[in-house]
N, C-alpha and C. Protein backbone atom coordinates (compact mmCIF):
# COMPACT_ATOMS: atom_id res chain seq x y z
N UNK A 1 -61.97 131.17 -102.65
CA UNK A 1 -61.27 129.93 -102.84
C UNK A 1 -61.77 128.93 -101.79
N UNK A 2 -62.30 127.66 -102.19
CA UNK A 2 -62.35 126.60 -101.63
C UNK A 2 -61.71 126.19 -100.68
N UNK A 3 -62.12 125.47 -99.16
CA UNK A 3 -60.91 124.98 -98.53
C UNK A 3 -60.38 123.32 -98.65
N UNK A 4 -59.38 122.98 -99.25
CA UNK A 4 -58.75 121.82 -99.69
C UNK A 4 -59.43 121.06 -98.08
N UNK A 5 -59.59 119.59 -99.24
CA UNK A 5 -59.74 118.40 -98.31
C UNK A 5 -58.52 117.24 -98.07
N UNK A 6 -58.79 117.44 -96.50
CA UNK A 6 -57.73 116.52 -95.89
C UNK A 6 -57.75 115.22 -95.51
N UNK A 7 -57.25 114.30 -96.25
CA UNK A 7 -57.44 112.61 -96.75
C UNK A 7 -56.74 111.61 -95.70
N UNK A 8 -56.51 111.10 -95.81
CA UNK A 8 -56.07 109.64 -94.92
C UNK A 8 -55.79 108.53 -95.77
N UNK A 9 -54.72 108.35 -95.72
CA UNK A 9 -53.89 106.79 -96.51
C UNK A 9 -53.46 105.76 -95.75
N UNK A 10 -53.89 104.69 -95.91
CA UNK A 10 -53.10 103.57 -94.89
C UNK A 10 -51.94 104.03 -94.69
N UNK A 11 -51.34 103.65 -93.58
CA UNK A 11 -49.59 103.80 -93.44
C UNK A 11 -49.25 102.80 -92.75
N UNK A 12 -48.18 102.25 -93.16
CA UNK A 12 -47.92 100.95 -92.56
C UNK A 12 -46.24 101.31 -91.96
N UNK A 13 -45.79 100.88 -90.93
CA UNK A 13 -44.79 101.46 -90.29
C UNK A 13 -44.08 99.86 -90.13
N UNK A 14 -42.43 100.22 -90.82
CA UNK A 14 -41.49 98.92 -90.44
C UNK A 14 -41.38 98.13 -88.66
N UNK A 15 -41.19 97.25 -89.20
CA UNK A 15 -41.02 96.55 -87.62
C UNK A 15 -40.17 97.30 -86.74
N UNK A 16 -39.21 98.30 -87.40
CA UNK A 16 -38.01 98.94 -86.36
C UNK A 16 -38.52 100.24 -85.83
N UNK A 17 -39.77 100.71 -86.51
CA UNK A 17 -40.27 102.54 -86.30
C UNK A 17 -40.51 102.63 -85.16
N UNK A 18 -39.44 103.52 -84.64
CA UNK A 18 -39.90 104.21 -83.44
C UNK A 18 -41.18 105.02 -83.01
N UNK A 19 -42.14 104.41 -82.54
CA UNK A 19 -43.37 105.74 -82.31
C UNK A 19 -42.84 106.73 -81.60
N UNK A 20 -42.31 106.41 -80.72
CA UNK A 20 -41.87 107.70 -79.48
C UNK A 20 -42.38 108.04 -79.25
N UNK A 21 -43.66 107.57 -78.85
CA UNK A 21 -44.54 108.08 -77.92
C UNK A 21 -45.47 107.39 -76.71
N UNK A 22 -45.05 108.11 -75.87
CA UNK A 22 -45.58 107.44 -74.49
C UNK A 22 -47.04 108.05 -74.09
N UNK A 23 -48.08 106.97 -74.18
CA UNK A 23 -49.47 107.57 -73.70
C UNK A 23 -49.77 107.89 -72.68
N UNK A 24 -49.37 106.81 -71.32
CA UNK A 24 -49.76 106.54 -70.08
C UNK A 24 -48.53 106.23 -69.13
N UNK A 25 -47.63 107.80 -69.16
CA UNK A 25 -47.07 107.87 -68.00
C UNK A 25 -46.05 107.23 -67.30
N UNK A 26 -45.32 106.43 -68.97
CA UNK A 26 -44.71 105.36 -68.82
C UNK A 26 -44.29 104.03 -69.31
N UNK A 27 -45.72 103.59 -69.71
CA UNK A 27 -45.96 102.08 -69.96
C UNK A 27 -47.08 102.82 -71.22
N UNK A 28 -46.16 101.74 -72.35
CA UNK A 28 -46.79 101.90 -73.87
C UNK A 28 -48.45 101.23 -73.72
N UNK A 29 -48.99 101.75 -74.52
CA UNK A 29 -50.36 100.97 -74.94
C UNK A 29 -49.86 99.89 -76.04
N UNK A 30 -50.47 98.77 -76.34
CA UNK A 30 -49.97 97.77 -76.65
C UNK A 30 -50.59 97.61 -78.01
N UNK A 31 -51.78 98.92 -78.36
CA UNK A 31 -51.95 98.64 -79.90
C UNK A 31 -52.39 100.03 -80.46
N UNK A 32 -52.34 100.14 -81.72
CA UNK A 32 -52.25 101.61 -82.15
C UNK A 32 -53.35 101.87 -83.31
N UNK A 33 -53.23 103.18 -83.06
CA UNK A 33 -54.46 103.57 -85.00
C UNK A 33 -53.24 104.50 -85.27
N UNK A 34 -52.95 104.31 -86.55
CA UNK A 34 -52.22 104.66 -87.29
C UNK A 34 -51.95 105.23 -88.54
N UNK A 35 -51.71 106.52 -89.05
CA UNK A 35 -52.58 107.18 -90.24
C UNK A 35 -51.46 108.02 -90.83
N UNK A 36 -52.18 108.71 -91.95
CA UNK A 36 -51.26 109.59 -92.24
C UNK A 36 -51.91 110.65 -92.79
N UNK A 37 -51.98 112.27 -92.44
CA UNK A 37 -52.66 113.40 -93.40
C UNK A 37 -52.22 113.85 -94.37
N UNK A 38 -52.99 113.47 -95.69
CA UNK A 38 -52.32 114.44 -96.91
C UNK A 38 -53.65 115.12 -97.38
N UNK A 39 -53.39 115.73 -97.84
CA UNK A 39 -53.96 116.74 -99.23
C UNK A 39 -54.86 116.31 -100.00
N UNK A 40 -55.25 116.69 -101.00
CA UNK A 40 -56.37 116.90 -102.16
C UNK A 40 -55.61 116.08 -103.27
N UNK A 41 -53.98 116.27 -103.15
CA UNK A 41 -52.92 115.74 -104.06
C UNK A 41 -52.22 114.60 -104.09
N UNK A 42 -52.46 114.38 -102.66
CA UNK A 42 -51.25 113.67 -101.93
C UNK A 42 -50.57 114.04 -100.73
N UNK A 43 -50.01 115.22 -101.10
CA UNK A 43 -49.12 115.84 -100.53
C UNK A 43 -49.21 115.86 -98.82
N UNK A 44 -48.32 115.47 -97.91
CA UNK A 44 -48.38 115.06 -96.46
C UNK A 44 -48.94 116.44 -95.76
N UNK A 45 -49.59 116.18 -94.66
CA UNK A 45 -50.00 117.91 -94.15
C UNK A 45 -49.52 117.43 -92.70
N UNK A 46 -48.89 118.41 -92.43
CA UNK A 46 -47.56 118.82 -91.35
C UNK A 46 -47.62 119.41 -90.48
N UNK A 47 -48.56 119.10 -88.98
CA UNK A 47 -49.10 120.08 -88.04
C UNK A 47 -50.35 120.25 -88.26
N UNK A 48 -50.96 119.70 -88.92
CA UNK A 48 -52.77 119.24 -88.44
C UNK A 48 -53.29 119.31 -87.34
N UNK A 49 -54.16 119.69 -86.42
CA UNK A 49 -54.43 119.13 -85.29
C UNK A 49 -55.46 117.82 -85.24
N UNK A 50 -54.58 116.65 -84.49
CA UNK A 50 -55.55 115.41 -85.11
C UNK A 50 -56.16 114.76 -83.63
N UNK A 51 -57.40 114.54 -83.96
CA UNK A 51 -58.22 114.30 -82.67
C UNK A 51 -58.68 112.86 -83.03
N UNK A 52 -58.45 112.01 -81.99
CA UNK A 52 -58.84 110.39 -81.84
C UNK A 52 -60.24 110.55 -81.02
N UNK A 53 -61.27 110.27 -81.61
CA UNK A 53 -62.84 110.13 -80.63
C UNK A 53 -63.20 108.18 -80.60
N UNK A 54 -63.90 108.28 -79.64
CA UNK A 54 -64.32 107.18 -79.24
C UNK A 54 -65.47 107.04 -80.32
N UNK A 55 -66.13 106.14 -81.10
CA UNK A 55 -66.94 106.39 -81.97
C UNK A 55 -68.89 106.10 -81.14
N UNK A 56 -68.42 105.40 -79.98
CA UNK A 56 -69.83 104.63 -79.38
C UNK A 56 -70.46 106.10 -78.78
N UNK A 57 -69.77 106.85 -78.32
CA UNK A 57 -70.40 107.98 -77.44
C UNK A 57 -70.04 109.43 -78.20
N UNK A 58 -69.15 109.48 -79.17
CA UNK A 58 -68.11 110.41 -79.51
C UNK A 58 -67.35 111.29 -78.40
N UNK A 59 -66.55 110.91 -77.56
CA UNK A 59 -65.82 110.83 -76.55
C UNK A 59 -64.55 111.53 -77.08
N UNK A 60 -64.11 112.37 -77.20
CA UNK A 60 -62.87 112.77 -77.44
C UNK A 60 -62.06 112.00 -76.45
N UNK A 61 -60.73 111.37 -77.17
CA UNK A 61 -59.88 110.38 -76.03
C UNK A 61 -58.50 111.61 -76.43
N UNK A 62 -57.97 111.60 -77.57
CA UNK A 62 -56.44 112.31 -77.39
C UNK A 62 -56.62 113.02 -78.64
N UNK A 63 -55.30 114.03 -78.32
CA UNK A 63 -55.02 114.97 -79.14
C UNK A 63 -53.62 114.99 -79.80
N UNK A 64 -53.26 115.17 -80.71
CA UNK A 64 -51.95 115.34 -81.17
C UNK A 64 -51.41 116.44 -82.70
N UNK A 65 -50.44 116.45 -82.98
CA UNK A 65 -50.57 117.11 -84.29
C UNK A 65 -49.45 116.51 -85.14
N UNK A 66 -49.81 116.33 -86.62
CA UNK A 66 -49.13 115.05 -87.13
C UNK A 66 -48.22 115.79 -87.30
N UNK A 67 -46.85 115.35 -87.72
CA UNK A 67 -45.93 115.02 -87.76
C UNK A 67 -45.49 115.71 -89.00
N UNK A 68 -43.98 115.93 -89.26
CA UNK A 68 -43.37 116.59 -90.66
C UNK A 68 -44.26 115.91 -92.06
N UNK A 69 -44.16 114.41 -91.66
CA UNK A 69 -44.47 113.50 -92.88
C UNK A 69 -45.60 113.60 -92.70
N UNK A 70 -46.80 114.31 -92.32
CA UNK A 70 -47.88 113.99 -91.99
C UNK A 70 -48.81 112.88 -91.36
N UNK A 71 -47.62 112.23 -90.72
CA UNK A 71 -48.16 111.08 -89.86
C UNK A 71 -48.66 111.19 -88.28
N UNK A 72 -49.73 110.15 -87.95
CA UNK A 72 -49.90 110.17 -86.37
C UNK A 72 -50.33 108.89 -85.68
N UNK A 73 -50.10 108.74 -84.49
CA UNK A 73 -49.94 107.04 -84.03
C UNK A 73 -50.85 107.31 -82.45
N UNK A 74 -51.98 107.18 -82.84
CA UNK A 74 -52.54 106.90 -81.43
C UNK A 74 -52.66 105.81 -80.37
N UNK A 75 -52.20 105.94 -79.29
CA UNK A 75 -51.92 103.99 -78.56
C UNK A 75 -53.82 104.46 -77.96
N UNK A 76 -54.28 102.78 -78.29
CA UNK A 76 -55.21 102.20 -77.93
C UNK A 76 -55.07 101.14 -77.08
N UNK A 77 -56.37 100.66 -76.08
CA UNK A 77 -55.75 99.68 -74.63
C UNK A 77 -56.22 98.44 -76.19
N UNK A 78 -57.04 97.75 -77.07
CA UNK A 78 -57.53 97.03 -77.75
C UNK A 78 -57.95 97.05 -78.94
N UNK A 79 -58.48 96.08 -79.15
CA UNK A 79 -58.93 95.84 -80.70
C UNK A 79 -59.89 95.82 -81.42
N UNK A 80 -60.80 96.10 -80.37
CA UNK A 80 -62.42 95.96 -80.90
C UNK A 80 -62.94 97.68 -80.51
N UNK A 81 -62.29 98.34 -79.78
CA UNK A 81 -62.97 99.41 -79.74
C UNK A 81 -63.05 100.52 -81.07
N UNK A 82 -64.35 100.91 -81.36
CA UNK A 82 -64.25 101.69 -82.81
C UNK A 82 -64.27 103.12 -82.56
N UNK A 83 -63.14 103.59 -83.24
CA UNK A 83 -62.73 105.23 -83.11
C UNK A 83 -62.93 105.61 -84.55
N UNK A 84 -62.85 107.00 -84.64
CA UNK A 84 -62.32 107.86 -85.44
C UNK A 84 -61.39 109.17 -85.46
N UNK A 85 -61.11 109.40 -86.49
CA UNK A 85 -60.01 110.38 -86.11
C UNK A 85 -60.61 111.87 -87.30
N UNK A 86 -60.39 112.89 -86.61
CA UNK A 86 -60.80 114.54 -86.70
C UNK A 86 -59.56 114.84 -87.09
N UNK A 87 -59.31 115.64 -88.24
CA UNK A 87 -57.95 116.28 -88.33
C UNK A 87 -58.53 118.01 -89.29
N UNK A 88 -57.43 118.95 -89.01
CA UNK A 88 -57.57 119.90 -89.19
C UNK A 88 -56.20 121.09 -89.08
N UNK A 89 -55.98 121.76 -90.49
CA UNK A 89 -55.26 123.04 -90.16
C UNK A 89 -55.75 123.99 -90.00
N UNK A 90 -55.76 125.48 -90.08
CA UNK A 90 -56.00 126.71 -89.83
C UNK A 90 -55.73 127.38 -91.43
N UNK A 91 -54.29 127.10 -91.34
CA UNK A 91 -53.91 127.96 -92.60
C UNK A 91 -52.70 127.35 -92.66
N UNK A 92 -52.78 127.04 -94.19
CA UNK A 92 -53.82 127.51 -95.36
C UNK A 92 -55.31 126.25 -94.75
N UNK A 93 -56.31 126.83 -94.41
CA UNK A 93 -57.60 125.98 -94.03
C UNK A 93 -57.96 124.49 -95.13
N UNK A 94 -57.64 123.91 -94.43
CA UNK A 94 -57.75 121.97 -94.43
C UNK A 94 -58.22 121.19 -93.64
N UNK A 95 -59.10 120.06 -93.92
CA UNK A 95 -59.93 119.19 -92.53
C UNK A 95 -60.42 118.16 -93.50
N UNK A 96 -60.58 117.05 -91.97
CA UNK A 96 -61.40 116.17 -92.85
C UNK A 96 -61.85 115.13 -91.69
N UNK A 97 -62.44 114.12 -91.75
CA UNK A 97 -62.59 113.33 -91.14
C UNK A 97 -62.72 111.58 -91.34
N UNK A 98 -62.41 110.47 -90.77
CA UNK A 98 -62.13 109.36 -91.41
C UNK A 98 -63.87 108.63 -90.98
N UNK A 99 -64.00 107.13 -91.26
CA UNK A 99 -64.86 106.49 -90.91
C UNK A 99 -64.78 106.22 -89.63
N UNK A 100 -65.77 105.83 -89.14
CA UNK A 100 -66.20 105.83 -87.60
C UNK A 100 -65.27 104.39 -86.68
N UNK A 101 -65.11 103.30 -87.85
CA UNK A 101 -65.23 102.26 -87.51
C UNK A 101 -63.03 102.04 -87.34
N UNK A 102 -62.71 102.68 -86.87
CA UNK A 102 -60.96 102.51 -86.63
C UNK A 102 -60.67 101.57 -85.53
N UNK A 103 -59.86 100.97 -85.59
CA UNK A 103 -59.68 100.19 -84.54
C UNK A 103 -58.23 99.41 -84.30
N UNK A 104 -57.72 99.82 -82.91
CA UNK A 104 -56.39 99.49 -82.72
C UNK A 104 -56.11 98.14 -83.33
N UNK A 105 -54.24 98.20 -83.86
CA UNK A 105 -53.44 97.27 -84.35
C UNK A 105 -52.18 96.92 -83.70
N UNK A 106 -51.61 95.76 -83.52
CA UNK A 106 -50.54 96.38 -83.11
C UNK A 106 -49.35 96.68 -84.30
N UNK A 107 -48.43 97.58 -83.78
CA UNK A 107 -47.66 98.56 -84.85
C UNK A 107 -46.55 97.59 -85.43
């Protein structure tokens, strides 16, 4: 059996969404990449391990693992720097990877 591919959908988050998440120790980063992992179907994938790289050097910057809904919110210092994001389960085995060119928004 094949291992299913793991996709990326815009996600756009209301003005009230809490990220809850603190990058730097305190003090929020002021703009974000923002995504969501699903499936082959759709379907949200829940504990991915999702990796933000720097795209100029491929620099691994952070790590995280998305979320119930399959969501994840990386804080970036700007707007011009181009990332991408690595995501991946184990089991049942899923991965995928986005375009190179991501680049913080604010949320």
């Amino acid at each position: 059996m094949g291992n299913a591919v793991l996709d990326w959908q815009p996600y756009y988050l209301p003005p009230t969404y809490d990220l809850g998440i603190d990058f730097t120790g305190g003090h929020q980063l002021p703009y974000y990449i923002i995504g969501q992992c699903v499936d082959n179907v759709g379907a949200p994938v829940a504990g991915a391990t999702v990796e933000l790289w720097r795209a100029a050097d491929e620099m691994l910057i952070q790590t995280q693992l998305s979320r119930a809904d399959g969501t994840y919110a990386f804080g970036v210092t700007d707007t011009v720097t181009p990332y991408f994001v690595v995501a991946w389960r184990a089991a049942p085995a899923i991965g995928g990877i986005t375009v190179r060119n991501l680049v913080g928004a604010a949320a």
